[in-house]
Protein backbone atom coordinates (compact mmCIF):
# COMPACT_ATOMS: atom_id res chain seq x y z
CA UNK A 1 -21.47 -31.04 11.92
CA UNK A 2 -24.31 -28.81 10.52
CA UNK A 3 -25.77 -28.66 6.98
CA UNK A 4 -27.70 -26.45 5.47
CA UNK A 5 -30.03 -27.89 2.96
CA UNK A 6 -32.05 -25.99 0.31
CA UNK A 7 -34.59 -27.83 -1.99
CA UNK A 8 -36.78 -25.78 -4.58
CA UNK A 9 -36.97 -28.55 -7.19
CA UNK A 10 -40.39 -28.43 -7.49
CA UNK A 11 -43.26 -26.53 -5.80
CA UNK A 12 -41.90 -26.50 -2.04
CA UNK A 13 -39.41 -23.78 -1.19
CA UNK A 14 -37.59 -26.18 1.83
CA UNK A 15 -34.48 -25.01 3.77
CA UNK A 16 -33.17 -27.83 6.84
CA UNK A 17 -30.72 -27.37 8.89
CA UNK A 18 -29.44 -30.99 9.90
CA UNK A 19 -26.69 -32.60 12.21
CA UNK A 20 -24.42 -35.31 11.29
CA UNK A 21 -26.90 -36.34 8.58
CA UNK A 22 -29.30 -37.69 10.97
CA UNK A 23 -30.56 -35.12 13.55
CA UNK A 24 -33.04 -32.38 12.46
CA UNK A 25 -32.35 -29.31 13.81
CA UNK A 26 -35.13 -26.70 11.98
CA UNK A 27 -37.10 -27.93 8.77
CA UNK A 28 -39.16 -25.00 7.38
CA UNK A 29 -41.72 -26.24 3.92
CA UNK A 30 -43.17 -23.42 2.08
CA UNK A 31 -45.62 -24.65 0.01
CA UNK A 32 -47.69 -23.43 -2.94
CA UNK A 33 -50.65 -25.57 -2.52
CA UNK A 34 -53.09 -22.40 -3.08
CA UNK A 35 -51.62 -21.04 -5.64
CA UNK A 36 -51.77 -24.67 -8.11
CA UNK A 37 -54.49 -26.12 -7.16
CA UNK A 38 -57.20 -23.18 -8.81
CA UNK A 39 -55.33 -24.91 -12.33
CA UNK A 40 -55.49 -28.73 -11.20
CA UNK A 41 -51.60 -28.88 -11.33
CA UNK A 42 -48.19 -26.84 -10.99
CA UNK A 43 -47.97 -24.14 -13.17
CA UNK A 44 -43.98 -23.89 -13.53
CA UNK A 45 -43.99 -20.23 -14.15
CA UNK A 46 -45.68 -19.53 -10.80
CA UNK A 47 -43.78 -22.12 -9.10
CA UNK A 48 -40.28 -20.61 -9.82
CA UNK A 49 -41.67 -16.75 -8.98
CA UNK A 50 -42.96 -17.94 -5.87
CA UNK A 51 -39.56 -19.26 -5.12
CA UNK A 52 -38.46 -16.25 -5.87
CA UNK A 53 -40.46 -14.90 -3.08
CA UNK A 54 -39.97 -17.13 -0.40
CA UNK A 55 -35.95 -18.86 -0.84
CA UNK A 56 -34.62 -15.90 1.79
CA UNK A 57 -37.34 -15.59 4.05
CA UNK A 58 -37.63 -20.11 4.33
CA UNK A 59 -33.50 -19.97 4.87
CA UNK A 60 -34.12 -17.08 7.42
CA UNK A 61 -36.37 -19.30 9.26
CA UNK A 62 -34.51 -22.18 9.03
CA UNK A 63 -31.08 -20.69 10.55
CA UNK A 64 -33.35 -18.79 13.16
CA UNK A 65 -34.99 -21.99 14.58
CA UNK A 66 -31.56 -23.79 14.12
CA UNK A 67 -30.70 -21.39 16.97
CA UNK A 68 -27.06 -21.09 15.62
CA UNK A 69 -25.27 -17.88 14.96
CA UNK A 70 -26.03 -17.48 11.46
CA UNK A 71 -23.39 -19.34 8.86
CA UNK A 72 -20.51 -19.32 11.70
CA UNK A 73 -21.49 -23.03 12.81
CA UNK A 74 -22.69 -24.37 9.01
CA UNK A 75 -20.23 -26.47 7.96
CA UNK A 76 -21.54 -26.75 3.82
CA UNK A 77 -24.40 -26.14 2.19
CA UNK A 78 -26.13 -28.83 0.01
CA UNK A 79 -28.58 -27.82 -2.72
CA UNK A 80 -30.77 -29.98 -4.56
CA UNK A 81 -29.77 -29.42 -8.69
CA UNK A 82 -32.36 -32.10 -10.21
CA UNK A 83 -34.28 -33.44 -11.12
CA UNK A 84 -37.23 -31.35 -11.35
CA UNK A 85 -38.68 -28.05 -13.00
CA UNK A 86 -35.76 -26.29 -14.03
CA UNK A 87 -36.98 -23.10 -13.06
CA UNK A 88 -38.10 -23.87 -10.05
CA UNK A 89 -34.43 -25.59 -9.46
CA UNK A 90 -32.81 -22.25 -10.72
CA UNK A 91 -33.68 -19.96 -7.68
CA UNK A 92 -32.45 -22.80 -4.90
CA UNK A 93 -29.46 -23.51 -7.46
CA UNK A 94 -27.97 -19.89 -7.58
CA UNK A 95 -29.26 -18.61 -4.34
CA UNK A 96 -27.42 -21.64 -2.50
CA UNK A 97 -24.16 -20.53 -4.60
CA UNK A 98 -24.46 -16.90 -3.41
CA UNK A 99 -24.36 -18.42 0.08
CA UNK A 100 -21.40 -20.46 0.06
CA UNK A 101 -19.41 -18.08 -2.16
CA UNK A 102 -19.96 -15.29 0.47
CA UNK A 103 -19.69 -17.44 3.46
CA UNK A 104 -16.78 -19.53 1.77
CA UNK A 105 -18.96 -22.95 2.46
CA UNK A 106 -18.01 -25.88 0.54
CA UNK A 107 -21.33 -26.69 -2.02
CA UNK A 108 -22.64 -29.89 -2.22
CA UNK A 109 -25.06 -31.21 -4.85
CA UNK A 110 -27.60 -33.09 -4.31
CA UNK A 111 -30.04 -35.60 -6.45
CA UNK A 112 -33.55 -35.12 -5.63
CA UNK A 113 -34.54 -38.85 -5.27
CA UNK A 114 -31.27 -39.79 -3.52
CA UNK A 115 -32.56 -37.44 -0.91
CA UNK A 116 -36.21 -38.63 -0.62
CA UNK A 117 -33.77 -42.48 -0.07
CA UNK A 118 -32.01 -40.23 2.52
CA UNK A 119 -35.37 -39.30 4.72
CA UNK A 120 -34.92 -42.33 5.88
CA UNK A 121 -32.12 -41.91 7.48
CA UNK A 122 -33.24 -39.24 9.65
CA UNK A 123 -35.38 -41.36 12.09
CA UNK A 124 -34.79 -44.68 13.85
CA UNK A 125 -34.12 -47.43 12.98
CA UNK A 126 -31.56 -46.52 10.49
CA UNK A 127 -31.42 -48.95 7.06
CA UNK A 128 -28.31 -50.94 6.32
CA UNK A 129 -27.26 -51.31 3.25
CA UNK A 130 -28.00 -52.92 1.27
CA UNK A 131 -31.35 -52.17 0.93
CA UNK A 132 -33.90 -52.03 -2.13
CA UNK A 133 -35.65 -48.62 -2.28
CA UNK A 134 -38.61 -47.26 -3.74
CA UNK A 135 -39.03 -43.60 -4.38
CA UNK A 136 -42.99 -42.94 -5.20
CA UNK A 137 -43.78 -39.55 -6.04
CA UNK A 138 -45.95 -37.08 -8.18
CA UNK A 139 -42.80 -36.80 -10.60
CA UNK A 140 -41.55 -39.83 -10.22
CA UNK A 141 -41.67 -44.25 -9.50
CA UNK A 142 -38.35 -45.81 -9.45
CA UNK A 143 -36.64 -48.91 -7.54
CA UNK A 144 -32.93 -49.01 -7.06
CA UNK A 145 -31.05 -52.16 -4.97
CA UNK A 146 -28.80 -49.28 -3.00
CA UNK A 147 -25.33 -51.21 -2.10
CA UNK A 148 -24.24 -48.20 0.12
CA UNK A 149 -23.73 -44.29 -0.64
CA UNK A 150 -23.55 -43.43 -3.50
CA UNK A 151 -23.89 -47.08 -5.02
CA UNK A 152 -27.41 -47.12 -6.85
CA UNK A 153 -28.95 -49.46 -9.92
CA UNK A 154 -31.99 -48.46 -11.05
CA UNK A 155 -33.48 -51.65 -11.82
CA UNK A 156 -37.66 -50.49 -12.55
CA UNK A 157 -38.74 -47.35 -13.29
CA UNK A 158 -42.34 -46.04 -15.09
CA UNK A 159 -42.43 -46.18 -18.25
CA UNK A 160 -45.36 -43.05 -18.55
CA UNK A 161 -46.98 -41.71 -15.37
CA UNK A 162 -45.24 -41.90 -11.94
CA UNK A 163 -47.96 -42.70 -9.23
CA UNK A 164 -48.65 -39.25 -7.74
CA UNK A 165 -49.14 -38.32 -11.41
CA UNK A 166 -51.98 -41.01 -11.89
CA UNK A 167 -53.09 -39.74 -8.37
CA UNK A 168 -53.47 -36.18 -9.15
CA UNK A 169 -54.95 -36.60 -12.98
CA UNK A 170 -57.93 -39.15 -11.48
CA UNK A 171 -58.50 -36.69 -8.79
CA UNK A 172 -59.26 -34.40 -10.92
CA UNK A 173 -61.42 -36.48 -12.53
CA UNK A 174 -63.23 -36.75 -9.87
CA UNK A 175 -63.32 -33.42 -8.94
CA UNK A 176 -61.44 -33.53 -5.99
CA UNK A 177 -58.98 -30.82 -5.17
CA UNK A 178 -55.11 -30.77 -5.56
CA UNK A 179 -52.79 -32.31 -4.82
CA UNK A 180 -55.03 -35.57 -5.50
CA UNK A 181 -53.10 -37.93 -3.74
CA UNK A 182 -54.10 -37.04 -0.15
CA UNK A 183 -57.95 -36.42 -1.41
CA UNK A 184 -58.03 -39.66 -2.85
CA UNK A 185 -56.78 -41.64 0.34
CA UNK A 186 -59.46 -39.52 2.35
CA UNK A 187 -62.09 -40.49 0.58
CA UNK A 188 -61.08 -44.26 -0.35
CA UNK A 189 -61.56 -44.83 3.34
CA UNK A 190 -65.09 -45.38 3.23
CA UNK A 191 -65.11 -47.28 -0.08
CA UNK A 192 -64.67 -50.78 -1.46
CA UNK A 193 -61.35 -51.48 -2.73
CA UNK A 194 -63.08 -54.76 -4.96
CA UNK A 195 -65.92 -52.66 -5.66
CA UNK A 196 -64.65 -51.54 -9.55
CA UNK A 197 -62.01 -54.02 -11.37
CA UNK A 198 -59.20 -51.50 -12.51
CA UNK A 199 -56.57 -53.51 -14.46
CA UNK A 200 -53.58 -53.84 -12.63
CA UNK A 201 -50.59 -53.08 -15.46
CA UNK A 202 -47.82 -55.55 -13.94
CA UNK A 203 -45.58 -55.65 -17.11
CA UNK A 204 -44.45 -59.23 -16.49
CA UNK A 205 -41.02 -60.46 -16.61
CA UNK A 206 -40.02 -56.57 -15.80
CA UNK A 207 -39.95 -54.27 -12.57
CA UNK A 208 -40.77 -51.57 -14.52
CA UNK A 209 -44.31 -49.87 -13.85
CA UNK A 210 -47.14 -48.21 -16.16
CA UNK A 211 -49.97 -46.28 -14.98
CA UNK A 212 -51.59 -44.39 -18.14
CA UNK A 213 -53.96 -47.19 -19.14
CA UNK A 214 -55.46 -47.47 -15.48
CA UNK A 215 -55.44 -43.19 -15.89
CA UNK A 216 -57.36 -44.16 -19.07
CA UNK A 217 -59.45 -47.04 -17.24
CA UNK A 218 -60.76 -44.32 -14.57
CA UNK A 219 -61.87 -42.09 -17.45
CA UNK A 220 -63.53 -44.72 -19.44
CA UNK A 221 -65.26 -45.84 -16.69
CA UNK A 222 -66.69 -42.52 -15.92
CA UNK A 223 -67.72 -42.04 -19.57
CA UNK A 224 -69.71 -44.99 -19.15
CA UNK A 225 -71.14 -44.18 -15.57
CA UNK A 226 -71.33 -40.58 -15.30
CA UNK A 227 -74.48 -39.24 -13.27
CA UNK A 228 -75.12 -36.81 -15.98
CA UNK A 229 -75.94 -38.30 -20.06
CA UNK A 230 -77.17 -34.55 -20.76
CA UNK A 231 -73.74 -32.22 -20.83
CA UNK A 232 -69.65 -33.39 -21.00
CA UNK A 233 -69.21 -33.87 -16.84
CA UNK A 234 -67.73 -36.75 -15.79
CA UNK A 235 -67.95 -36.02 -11.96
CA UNK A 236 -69.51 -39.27 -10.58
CA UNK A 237 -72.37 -38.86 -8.08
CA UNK A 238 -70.83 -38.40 -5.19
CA UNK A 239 -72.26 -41.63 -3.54
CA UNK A 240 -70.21 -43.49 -5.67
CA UNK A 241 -67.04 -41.59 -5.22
CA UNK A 242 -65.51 -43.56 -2.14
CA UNK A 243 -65.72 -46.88 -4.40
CA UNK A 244 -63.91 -45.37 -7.51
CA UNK A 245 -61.49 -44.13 -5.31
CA UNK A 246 -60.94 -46.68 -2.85
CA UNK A 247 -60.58 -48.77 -5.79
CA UNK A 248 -58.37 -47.00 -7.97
CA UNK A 249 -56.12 -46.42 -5.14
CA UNK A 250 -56.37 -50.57 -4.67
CA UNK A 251 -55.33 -50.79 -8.33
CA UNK A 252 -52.27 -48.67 -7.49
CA UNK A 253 -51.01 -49.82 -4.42
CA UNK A 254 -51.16 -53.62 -5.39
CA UNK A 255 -48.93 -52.58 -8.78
CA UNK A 256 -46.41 -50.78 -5.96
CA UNK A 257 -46.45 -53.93 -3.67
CA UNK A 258 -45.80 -56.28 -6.31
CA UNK A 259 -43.09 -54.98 -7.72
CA UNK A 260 -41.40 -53.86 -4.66
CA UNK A 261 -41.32 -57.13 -3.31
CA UNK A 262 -40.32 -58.76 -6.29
CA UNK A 263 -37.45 -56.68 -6.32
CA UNK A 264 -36.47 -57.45 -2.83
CA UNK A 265 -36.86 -61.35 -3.39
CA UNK A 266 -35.10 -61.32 -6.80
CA UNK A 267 -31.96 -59.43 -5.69
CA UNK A 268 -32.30 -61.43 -2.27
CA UNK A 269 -32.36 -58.97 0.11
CA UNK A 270 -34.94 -58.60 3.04
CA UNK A 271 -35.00 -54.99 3.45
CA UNK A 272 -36.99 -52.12 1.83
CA UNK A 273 -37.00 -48.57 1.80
CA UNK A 274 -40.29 -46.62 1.42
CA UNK A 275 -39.92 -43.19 0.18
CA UNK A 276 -41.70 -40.35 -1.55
CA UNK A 277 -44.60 -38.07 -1.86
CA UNK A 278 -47.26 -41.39 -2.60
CA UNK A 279 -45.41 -43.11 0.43
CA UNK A 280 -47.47 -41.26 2.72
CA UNK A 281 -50.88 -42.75 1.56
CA UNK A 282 -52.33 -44.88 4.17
CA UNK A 283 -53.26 -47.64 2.51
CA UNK A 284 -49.66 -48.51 0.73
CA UNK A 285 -48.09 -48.48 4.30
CA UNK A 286 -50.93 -50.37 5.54
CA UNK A 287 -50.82 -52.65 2.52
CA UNK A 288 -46.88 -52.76 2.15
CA UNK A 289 -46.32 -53.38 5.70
CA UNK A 290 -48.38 -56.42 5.75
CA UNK A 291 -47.24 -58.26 3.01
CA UNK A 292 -43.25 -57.55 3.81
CA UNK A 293 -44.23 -59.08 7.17
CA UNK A 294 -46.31 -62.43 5.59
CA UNK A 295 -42.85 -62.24 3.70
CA UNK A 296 -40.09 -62.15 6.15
CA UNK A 297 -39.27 -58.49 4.72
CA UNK A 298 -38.46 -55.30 6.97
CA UNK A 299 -39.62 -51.84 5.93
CA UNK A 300 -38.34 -48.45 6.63
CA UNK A 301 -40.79 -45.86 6.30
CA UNK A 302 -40.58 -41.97 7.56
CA UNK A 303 -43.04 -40.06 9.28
CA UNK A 304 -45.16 -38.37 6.40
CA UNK A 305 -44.40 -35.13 6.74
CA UNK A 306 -40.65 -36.66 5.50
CA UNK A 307 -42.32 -38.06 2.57
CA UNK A 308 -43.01 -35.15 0.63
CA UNK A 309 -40.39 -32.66 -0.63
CA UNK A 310 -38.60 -31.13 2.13
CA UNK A 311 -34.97 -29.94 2.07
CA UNK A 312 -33.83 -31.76 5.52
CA UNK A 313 -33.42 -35.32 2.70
CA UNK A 314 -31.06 -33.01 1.19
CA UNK A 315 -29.03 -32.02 4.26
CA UNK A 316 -28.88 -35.49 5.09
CA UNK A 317 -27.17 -37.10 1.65
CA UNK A 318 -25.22 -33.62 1.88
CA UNK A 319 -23.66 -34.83 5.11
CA UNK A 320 -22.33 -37.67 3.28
CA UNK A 321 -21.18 -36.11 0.38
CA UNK A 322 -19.04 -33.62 2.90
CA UNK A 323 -17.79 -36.72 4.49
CA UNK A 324 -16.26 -38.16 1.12
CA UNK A 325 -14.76 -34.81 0.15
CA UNK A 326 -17.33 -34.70 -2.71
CA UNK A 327 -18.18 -31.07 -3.20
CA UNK A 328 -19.65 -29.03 -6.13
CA UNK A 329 -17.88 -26.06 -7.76
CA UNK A 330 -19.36 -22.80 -8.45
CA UNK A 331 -20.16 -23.74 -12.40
CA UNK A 332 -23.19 -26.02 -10.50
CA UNK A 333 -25.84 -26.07 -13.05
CA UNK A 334 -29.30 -27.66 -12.39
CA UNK A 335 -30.60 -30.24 -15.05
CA UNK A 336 -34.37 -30.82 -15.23
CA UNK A 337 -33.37 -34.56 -16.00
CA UNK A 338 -30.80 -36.32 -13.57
CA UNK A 339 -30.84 -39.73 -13.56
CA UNK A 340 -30.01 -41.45 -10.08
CA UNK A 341 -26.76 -43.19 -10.29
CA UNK A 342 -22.55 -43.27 -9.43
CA UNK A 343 -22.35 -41.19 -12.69
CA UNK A 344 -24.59 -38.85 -12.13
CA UNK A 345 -25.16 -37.86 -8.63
CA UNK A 346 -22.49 -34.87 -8.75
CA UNK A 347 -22.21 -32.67 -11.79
C-alpha cells in the first residue's frame, strides 16, 4: 500500500511516497534555508510563496523517483494540517485536496508532531508501544507516554521557547548563521561544556520545560563579556565562541535528558522515542544514549535527515490512519495550533 505524503507546515516543501507505513520509497525536502537565513529566522510570507513555487514540482519528484505510474498505484494521500504557519500549511492543505478530489484518493490528515513520533517507525528496530516520546524541535518541546496509535497524553510541554527556538535566537547571538541549531553543535565540539555555568531551568515537581531565562542568561553573559565596550555588538571574540556554545548546548541537553528520563521512570516504562529537528544534535544522542543505557532505558532514534521536517513522517501515520478507516473530508482546514491528542488528531 502506497501513500503519498505532503508536508509544508513550515519552511520545507516535503512530498514522500511511503509503503505500508514503514518503507520509503522517494523522499524529496525542498528547503528554504537561503532565503531565511539573510533575516535570522522564517519570514512566513516568504515561506508560504515559496511553497507556492515548489508544492508541484517536490510532488513531481516524489511520484517520479517512486517509479510508479503516477496516482494509479497511490492508495491515499495524507497531508499535514498543523500545527505550524498557517500559510505555509495552506498551499500543502489545498493542493493535497486538489489531488485526491481529482484522483478520487481518500485524504488523510495528519498532526505534525504525531508524524515527527512516526519517523521512527520508518527504520529498524520498530518501537512498541508503549513508549514515552519526545518531539524537540525549532517550534516545538513536548513529551507524550504514547499507549498505541492514536493514544497520546501530553504530560510536559515548554512553557516559552521550544529548544530549536533557544538554539536559533543564541545563534544569532553569536553570530552564527541560520538555522542555529546545527552551527551551534559544530562549533560546541571544540569547547568546554563546564566552561560557563548556564542555569539549568528544571521546573521541579513538573515535566514541563522553560528555556527563555537561559535565552536571557546567554545574552547577559555577553553584555558582560563582549570583546567590544566601544559600540552595541555582542559577538564574542571568536576564541571564546566554542565555550559559550559548547556550554549552552550542555545547559540544553541536560534540561532534555532530565526530563525525558524522568518521564520514562515515572510512568514506568523503559522505552523512549527521540524525535525532532533538535534530535539530530550530536551531543543529545550522545548524551541521551548514555544515560538511558546507565539506566536500563532503550532509545529509538532516526537517522537525521528523518529528524527534521520531511513529509515521509506524514506518509507513515497516514498509513495508519488508512488502516482505521480514518479519513478527512474535503472541508479539511489547517489550524496553526493543533494540539497532539485522541481529540484532536483528525479535524
Amino acid at each position: 500500500m502506497l501513500i503519498l505524503g505532503i508536508d509544508t507546515s513550515c519552511d520545507d516543501t516535503a512530498a514522500s511516497v511511503v509503503e505500508d507505513g514503514a518503507k520509503i520509497i522517494s523522499n524529496v525536502v525542498s528547503t528554504q534555508n537561503e532565503i531565511h537565513k539573510k533575516y535570522g529566522g522564517i519570514v512566513p510570507e516568504l515561506a508560504s510563496r515559496m511553497h507556492l513555487e515548489m508544492i508541484l514540482p517536490v510532488v513531481d519528484e516524489a511520484l517520479h523517483k517512486a517509479g510508479n505510474n503516477g496516482f494509479k498505484d497511490i492508495s491515499a494521500i495524507a497531508v499535514c494540517h498543523g500545527p505550524g504557519l498557517i500559510g505555509s500549511l495552506l498551499i500543502g492543505v489545498c493542493f493535497a485536496k486538489s489531488l485526491a478530489y481529482v484522483n478520487k484518493l481518500p485524504l488523510i490528515a495528519v498532526n505534525h508532531l504525531e508524524g515527527h513520533m512516526f519517523s521512527s517507525f520508518l527504520e529498524d528496530p520498530v518501537p512498541e508501544f508503549p513508549f514515552i516520546a519526545l518531539v524537540v524541535s525549532g517550534g516545538h518541546t513536548n513529551l507524550y507516554r504514547v499507549n498505541g496509535f492514536g493514544k497520546y497524553n501530553e504530560i510536559g510541554k515548554t512553557l516559552d521557547d521550544a529548544a530549536g527556538e533557544a538554539f536559533d535566537k543564541v545563534a544569532k547571538l553569536l553570530g552564527l548563521g541560520y538555522p542555529g541549531g546545527p552551527f551551534i553543535d559544530k562549533i560546541a565540539e571544540t569547547g568546554n561544556p563546564l566552561a560557563i555555568p548556564f542555569p539549568r531551568p528544571i521546573l521541579r515537581d513538573s515535566l514541563d520545560f522553560s528555556f527563555s531565562g537561559l535565552k536571557t542568561a546567554v545574552l547577559n553573559f555577553l553584555k558582560t563579556n563582549s570583546s567590544s565596550k566601544q559600540d552595541s555588538s555582542l559577538v564574542p571574540h571568536p576564541s571564546s565562541l566554542p565555550d559559550i556554545a559548547a556550554s549552552f548546548q550542555s545547559a540544553v541537553v541536560d534540561v532534555l535528558v532530565e526530563k525525558t528520563i524522568e518521564a520514562a521512570r515515572t510512568n514506568s516504562l523503559n522505552k523512549i522515542v527521540l524525535s525532532g529537528g533538535v534530535s539530530a544534535n550530536s551531543f543529545l544522542r550522545k548524551t541521551i544514549s548514555k544515560r538511558a543505557e546507565a539506566e536500563g532505558f532503550k532509545v529509538y532514534m532516526t537517522s537525521p535527515n528523518l529528524c527534521t521536517d520531511n513529509a515521509a513522517m506524514i506518509a507513515s501515520a497516514g498509513f495508519y490512519y488508512f488502516n482505521h478507516g480514518k479519513h478527512a473530508s474535503f472541508g479539511l482546514n489547517p489550524k496553526a495550533y493543533l494540539p497532539l491528542g485522541s481529540a484532536y488528531s483528525q479535524p
